[in-house]
N, C-alpha and C. Protein backbone atom coordinates (compact mmCIF):
# COMPACT_ATOMS: atom_id res chain seq x y z
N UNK A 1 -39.94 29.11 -5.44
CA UNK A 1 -39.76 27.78 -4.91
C UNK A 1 -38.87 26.94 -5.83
N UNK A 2 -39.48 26.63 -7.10
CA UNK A 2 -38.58 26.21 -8.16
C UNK A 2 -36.74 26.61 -7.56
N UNK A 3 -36.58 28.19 -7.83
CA UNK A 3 -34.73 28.59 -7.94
C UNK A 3 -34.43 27.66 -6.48
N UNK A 4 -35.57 27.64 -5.27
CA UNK A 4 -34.43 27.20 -4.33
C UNK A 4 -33.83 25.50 -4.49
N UNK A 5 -35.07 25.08 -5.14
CA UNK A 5 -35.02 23.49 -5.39
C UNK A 5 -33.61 23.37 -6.38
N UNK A 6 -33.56 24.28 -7.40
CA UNK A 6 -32.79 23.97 -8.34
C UNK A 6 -31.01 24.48 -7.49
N UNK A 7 -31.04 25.40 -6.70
CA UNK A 7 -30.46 25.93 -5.56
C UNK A 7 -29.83 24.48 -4.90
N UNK A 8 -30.44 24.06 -3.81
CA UNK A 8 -30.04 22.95 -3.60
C UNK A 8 -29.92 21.11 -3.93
N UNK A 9 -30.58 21.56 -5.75
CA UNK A 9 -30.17 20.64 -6.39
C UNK A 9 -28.49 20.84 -6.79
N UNK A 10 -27.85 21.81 -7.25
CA UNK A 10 -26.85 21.93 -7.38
C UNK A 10 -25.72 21.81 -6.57
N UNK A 11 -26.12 22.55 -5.33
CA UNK A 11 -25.26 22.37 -4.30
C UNK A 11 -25.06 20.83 -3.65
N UNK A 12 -26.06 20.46 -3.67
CA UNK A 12 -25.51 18.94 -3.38
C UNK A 12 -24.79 18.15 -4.39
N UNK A 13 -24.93 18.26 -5.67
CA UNK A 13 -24.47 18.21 -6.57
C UNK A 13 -22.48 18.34 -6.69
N UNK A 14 -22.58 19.41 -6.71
CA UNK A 14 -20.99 20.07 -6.70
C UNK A 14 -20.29 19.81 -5.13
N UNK A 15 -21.24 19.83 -3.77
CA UNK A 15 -20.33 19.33 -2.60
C UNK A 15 -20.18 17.88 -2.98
N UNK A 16 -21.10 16.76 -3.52
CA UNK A 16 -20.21 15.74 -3.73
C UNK A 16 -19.27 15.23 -4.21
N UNK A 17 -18.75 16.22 -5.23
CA UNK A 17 -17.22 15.99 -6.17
C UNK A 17 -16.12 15.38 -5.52
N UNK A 18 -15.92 14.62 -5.53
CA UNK A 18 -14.38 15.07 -4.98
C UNK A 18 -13.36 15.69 -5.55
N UNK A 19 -12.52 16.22 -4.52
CA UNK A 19 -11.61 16.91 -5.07
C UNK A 19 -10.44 16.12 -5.77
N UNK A 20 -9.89 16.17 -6.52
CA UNK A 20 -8.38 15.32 -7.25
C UNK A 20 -7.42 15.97 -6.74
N UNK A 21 -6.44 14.89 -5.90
CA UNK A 21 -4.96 14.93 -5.50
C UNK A 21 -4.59 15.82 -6.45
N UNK A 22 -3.76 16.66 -6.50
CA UNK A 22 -2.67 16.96 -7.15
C UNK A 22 -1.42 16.64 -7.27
N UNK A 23 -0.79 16.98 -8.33
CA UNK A 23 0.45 15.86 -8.09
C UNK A 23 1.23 16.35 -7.65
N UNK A 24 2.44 16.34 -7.05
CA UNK A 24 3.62 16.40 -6.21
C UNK A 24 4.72 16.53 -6.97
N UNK A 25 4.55 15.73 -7.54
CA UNK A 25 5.83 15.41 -8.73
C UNK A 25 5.82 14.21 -9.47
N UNK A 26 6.59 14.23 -9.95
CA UNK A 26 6.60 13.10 -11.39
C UNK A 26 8.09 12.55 -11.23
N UNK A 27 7.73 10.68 -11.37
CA UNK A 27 9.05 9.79 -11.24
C UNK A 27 9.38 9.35 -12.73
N UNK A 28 10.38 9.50 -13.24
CA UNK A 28 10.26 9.41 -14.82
C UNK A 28 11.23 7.68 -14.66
N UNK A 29 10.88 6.73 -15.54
CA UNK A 29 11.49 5.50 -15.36
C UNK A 29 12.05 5.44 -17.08
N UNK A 30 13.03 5.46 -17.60
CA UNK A 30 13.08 5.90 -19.33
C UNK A 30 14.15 4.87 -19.44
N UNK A 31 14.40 4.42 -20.47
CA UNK A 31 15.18 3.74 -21.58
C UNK A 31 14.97 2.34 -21.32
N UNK A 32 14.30 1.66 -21.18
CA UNK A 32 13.83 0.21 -20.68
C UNK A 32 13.35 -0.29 -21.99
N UNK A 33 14.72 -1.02 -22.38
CA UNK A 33 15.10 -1.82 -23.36
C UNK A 33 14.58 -3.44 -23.33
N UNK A 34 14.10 -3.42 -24.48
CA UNK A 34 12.88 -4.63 -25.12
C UNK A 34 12.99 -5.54 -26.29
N UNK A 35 13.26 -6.22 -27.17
CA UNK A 35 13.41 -7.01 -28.18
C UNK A 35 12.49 -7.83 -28.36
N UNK A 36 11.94 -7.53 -29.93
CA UNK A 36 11.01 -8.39 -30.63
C UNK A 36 11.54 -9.00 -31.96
N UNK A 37 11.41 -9.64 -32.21
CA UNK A 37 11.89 -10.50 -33.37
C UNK A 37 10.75 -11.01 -34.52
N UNK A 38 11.02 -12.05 -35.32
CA UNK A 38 10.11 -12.44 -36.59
C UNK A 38 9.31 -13.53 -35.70
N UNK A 39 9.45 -14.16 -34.88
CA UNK A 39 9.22 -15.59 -34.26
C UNK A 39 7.72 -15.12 -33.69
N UNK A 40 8.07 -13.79 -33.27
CA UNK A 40 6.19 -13.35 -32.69
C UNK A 40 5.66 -13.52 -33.71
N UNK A 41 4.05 -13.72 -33.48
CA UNK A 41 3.33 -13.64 -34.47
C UNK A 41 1.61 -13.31 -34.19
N UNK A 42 0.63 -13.67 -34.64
CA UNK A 42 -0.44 -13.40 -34.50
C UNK A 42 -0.91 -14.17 -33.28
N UNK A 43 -0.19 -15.64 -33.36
CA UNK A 43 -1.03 -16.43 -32.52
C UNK A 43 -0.02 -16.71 -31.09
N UNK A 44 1.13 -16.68 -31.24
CA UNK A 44 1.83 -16.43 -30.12
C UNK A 44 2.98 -15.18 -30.46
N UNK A 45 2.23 -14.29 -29.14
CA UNK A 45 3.41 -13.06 -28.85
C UNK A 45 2.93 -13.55 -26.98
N UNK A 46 4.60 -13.41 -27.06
CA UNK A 46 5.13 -13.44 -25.62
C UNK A 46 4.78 -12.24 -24.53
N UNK A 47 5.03 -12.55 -23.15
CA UNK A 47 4.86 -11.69 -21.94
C UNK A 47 6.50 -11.53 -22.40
N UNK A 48 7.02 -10.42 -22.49
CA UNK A 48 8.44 -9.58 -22.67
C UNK A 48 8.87 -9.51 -20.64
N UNK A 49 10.02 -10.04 -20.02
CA UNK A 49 10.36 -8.83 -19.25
C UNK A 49 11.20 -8.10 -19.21
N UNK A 50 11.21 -7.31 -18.31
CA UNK A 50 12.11 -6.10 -17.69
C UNK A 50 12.63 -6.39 -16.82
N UNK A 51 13.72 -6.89 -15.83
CA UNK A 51 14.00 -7.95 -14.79
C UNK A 51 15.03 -6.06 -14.18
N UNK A 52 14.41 -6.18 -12.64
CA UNK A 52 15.37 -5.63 -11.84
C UNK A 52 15.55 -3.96 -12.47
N UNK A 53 14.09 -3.67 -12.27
CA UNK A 53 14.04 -1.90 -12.96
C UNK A 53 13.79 -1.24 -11.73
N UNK A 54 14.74 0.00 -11.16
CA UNK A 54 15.04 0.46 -10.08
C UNK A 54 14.47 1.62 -10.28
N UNK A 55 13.18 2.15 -9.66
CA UNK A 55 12.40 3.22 -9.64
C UNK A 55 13.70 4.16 -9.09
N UNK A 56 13.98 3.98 -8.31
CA UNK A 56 14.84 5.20 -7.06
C UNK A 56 13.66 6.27 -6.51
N UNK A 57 12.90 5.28 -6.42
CA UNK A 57 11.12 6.40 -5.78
C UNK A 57 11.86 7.11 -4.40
N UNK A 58 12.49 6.34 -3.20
CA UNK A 58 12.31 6.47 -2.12
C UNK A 58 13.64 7.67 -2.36
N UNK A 59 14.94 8.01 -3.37
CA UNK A 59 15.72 8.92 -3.00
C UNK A 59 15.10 10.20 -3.82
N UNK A 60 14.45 9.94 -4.52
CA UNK A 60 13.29 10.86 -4.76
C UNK A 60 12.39 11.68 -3.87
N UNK A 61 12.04 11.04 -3.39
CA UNK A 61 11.02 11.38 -2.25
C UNK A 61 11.78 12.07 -1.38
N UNK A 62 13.27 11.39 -0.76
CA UNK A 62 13.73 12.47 -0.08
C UNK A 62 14.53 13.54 -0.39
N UNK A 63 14.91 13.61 -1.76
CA UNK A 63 15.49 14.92 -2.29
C UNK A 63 13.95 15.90 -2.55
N UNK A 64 12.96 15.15 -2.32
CA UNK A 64 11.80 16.29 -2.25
C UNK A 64 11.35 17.04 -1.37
N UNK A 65 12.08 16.18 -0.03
CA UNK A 65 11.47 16.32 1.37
C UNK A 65 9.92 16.28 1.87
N UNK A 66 9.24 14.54 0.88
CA UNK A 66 8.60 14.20 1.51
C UNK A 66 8.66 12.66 1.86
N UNK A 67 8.39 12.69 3.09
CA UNK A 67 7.90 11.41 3.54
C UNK A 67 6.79 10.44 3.10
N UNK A 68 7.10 8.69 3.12
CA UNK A 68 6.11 8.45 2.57
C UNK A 68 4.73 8.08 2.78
N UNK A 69 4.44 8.86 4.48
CA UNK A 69 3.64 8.85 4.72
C UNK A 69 2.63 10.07 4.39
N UNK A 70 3.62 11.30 3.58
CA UNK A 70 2.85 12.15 2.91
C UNK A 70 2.18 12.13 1.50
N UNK A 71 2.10 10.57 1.30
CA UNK A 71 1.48 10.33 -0.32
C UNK A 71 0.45 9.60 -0.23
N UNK A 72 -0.53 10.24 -0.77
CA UNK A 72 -1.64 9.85 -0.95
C UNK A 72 -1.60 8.96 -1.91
N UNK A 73 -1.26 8.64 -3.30
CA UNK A 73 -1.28 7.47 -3.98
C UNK A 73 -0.17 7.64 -5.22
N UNK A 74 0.44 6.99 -5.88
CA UNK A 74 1.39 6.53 -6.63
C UNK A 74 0.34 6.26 -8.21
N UNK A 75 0.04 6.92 -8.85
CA UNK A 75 -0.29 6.47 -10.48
C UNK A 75 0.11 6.54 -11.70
N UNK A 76 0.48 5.97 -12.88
CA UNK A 76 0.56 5.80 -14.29
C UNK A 76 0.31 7.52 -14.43
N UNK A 77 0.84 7.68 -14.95
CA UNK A 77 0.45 8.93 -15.81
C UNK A 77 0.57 8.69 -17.32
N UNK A 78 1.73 8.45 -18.07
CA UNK A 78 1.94 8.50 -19.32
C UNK A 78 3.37 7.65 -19.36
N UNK A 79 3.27 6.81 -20.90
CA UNK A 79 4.45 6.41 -21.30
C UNK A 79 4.25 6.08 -22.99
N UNK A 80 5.45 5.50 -23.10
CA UNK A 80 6.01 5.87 -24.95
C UNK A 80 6.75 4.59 -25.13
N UNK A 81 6.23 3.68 -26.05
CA UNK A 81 7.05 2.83 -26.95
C UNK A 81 8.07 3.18 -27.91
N UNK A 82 9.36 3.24 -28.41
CA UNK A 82 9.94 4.15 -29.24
C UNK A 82 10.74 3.17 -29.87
N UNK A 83 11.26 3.14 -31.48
CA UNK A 83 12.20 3.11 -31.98
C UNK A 83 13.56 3.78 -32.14
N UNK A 84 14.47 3.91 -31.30
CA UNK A 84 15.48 5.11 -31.22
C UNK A 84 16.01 5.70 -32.22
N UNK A 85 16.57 5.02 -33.32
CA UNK A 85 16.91 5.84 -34.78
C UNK A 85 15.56 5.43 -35.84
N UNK A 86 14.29 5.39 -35.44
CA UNK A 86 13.05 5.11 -36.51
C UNK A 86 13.27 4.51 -37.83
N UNK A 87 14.37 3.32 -37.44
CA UNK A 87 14.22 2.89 -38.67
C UNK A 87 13.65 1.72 -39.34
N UNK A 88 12.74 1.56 -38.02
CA UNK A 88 11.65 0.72 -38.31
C UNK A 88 10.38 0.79 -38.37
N UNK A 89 8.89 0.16 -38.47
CA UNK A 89 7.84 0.70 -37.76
C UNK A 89 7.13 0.16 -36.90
N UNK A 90 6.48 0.36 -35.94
CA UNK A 90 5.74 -0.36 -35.14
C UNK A 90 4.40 -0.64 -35.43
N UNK A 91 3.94 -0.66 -36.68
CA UNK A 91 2.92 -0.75 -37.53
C UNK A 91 2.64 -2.94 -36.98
N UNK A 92 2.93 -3.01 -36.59
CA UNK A 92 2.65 -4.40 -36.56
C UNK A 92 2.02 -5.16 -34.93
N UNK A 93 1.97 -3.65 -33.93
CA UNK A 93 1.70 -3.80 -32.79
C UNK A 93 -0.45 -3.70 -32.76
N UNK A 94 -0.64 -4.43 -32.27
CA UNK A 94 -2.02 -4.24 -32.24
C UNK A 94 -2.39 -3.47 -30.85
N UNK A 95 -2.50 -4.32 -29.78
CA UNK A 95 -2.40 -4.14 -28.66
C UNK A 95 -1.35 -4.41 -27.77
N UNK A 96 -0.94 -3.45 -26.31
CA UNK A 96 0.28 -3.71 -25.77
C UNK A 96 -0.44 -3.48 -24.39
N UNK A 97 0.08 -4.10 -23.25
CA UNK A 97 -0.15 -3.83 -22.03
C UNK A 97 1.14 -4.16 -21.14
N UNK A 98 1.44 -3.01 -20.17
CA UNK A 98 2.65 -3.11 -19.41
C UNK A 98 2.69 -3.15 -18.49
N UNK A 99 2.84 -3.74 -17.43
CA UNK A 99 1.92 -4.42 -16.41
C UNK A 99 3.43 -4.43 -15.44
N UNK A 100 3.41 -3.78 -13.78
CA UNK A 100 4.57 -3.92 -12.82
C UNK A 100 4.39 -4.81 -12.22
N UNK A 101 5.68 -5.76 -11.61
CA UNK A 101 5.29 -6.30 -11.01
C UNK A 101 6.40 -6.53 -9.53
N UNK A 102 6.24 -7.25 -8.72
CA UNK A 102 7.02 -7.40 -7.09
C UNK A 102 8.29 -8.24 -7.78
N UNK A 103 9.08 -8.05 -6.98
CA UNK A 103 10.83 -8.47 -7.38
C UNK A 103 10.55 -10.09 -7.44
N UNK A 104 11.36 -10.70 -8.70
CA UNK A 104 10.97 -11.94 -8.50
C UNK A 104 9.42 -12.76 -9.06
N UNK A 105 8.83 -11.82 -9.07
CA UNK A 105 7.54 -12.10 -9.89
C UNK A 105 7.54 -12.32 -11.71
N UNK A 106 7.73 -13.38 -12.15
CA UNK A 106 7.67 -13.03 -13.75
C UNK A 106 6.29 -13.87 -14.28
N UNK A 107 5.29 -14.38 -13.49
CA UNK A 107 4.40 -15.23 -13.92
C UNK A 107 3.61 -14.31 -14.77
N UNK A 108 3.01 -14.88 -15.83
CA UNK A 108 2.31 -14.80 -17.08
C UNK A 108 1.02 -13.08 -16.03
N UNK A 109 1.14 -12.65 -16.71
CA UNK A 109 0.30 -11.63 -15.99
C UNK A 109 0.39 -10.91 -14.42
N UNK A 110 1.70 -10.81 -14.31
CA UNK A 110 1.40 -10.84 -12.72
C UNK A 110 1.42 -9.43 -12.10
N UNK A 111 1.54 -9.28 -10.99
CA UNK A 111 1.05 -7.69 -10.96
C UNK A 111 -0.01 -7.32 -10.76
N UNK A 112 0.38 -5.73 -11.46
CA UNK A 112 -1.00 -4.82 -11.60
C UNK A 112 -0.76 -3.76 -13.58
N UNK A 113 -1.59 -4.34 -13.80
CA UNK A 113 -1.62 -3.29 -15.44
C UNK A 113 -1.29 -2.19 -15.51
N UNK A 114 -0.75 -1.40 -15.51
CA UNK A 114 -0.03 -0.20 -15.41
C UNK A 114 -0.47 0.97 -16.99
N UNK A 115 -0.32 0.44 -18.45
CA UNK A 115 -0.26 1.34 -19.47
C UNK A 115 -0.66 0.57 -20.07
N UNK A 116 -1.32 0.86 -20.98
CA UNK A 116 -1.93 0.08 -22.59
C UNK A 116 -1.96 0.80 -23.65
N UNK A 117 -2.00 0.10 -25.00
CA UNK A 117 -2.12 0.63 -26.07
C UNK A 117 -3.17 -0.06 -26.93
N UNK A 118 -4.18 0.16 -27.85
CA UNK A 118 -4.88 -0.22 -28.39
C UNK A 118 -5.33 0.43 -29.52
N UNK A 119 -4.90 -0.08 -30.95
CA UNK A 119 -4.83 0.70 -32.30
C UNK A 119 -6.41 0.97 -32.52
N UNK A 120 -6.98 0.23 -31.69
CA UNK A 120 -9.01 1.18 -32.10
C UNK A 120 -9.12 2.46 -31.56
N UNK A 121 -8.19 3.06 -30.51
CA UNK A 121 -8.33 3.46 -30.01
C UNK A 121 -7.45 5.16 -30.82
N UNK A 122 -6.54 4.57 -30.91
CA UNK A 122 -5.45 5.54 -31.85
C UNK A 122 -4.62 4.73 -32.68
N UNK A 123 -5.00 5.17 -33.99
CA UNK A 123 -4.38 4.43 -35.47
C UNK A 123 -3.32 5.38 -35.68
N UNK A 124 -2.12 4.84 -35.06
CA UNK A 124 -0.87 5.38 -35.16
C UNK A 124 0.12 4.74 -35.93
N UNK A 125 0.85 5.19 -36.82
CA UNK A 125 2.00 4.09 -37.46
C UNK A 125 2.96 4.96 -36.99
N UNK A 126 4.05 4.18 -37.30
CA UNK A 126 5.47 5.04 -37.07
C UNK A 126 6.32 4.32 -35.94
N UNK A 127 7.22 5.13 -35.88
CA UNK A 127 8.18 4.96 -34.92
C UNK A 127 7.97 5.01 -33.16
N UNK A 128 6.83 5.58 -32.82
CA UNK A 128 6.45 5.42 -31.42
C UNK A 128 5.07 5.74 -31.29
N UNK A 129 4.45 5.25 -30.38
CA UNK A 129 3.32 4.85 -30.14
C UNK A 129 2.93 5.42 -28.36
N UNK A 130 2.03 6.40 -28.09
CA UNK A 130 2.03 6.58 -26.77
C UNK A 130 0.98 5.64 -26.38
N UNK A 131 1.24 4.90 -25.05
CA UNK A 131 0.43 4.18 -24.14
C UNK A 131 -0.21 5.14 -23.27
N UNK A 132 -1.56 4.66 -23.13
CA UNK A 132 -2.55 5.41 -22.12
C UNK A 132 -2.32 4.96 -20.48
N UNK A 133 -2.21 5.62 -19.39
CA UNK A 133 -2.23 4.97 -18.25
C UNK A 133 -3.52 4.58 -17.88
N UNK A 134 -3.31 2.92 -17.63
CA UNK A 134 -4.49 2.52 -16.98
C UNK A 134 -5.48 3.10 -15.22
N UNK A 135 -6.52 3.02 -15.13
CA UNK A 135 -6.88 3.32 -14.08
C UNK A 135 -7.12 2.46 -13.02
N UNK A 136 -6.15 2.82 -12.32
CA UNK A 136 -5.90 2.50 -10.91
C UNK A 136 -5.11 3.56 -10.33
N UNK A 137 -5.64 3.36 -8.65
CA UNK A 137 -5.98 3.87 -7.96
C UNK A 137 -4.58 4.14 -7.27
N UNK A 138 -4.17 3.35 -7.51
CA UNK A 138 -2.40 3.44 -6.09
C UNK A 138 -1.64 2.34 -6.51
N UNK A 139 -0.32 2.83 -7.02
CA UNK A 139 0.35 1.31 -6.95
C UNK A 139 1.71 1.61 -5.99
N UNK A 140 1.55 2.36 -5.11
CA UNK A 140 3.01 2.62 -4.46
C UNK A 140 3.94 1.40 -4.25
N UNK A 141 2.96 0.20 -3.47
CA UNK A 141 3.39 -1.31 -3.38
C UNK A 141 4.25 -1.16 -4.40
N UNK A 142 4.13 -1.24 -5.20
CA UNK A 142 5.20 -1.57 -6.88
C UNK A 142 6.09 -0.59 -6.43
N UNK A 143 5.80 0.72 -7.17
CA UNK A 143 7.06 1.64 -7.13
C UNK A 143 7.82 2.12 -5.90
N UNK A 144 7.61 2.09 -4.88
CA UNK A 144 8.38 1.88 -3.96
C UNK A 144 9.16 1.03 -3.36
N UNK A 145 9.12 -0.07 -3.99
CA UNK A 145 9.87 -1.24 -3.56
C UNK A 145 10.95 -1.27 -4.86
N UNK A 146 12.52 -1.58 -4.42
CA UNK A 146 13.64 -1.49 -5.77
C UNK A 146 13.55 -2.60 -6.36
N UNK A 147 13.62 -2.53 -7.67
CA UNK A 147 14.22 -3.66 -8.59
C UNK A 147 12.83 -4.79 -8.64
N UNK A 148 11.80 -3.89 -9.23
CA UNK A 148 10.82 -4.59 -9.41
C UNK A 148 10.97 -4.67 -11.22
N UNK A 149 9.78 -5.93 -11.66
CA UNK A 149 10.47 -6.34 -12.30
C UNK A 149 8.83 -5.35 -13.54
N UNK A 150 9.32 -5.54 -14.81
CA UNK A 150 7.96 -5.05 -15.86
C UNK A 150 7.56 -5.90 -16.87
N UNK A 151 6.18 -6.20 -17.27
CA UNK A 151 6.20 -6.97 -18.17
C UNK A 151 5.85 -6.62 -19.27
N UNK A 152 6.21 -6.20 -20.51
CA UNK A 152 5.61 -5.98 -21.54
C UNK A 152 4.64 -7.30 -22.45
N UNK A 153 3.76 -6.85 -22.25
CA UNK A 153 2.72 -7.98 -23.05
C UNK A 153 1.90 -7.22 -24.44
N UNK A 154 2.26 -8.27 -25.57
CA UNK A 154 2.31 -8.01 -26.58
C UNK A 154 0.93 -8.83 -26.78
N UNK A 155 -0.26 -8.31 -26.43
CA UNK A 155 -1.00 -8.81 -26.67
C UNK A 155 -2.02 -9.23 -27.61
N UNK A 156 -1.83 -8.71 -28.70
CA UNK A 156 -2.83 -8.72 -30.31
C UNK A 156 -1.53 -8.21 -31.28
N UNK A 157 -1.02 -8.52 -32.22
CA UNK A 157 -0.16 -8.10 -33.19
C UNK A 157 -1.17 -8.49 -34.43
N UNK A 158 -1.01 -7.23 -35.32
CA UNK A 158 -1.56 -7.46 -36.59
C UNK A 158 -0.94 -8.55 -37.41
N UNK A 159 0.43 -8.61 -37.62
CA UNK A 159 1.65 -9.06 -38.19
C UNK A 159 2.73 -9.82 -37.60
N UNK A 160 4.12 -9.69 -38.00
CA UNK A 160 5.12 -10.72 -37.95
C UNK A 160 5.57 -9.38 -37.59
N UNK A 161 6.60 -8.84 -36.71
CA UNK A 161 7.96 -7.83 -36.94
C UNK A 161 8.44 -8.08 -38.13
N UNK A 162 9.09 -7.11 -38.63
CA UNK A 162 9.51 -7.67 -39.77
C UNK A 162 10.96 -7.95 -39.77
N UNK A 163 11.84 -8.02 -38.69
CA UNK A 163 13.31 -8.03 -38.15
C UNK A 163 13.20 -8.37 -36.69
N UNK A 164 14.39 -8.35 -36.16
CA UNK A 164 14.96 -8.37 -34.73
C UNK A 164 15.03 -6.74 -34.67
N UNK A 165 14.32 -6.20 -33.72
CA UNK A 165 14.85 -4.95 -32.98
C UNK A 165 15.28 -5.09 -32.03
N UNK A 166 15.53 -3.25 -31.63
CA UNK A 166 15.19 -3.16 -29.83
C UNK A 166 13.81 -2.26 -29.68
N UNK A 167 13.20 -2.18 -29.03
CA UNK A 167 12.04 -0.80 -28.60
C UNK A 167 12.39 -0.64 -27.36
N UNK A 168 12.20 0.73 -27.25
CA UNK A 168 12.33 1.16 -25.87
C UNK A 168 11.26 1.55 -25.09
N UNK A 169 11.14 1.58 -24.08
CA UNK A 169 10.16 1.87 -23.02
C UNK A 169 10.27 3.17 -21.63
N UNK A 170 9.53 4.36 -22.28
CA UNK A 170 10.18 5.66 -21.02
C UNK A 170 8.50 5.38 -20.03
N UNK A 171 8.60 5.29 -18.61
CA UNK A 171 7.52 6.10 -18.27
C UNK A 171 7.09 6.94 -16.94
N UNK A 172 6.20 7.28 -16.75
CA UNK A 172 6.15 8.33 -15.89
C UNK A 172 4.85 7.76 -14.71
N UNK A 173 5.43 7.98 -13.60
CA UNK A 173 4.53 7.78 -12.61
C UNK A 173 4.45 9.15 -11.71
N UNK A 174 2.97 9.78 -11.37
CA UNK A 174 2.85 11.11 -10.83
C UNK A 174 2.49 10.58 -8.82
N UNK A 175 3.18 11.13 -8.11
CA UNK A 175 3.19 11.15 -6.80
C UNK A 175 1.94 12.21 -6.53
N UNK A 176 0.91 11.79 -5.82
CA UNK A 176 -0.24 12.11 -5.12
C UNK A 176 -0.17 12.58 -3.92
């Protein structure tokens, strides 16, 4: 009696999983150029944008030959803060959040959160820093629409920059 209980303890168990989309493919969005200076600081760091960043989701989609009524959802996968010749460090970033948003949108937070970084999380120095993709569920709204805009928010800095740079911004969104 027990094995059958434990029997259809399991099985109900494992039929409720759901299964995870797999991905389709991957939209890579890379070199999205950024500038920080000495003027940031602990108590004010700015919302950064990205004005007019052109996924090209939809000629994507059809050099894949799918339609976009064959996607189940649009998510963050992975992206990278970078110094291009490392000759600086990003030792002065605390927290970062990069957040998409609709064409024309630049208000203080607007959007949907897309990637974060958080040094409790990974005590990284150096020249680049990978951001975690946040969880959510679908942002096709965003990436399917052209020339939406990104915000980099510099949200906790340990420090001052210690110069004017550039940082760059690559990232990757996986088709569902």
């Amino acid at each position: 009696m027990k094995q059958i209980a434990v029997f259809l303890f399991l099985a109900i168990v494992f039929s409720s999983c759901k299964k995870e989309d797999t991905s389709l493919f991957t939209i890579p969005v890379t070199n999205l150029r950024f500038e920080v200076n000495p003027t940031y600081n602990e108590f004010n760091s700015p919302d950064i944008p990205i004005n007019n960043v052109n996924f090209n989701a939809l000629a994507l989609l059809d050099a894949q030959g799918i339609d976009t009524s064959g996607i189940n959802s649009i998510r963050p996968r992975l992206a990278r803060i970078y110094l291009p010749f490392g000759d600086n460090n990003l030792d002065f970033i605390k927290e970062i959040a990069v957040r998409i948003c609709l064409p024309g949108d630049n208000r203080p937070s607007c959007g949907q959160e897309v990637f974060w970084y958080d040094e409790d999380f990974e005590n990284k120095k150096g020249a680049e820093h990978q951001l975690f993709g946040s969880n959510v569920d679908d942002i096709r709204e965003f990436v399917l629409t052209n020339n939406v805009n990104i915000q980099v928010q510099l949200t906790r800095l340990w420090r001052r920059p210690d110069a004017t740079f550039d940082i760059f911004l690559d990232m990757e969104f996986d088709i569902r």
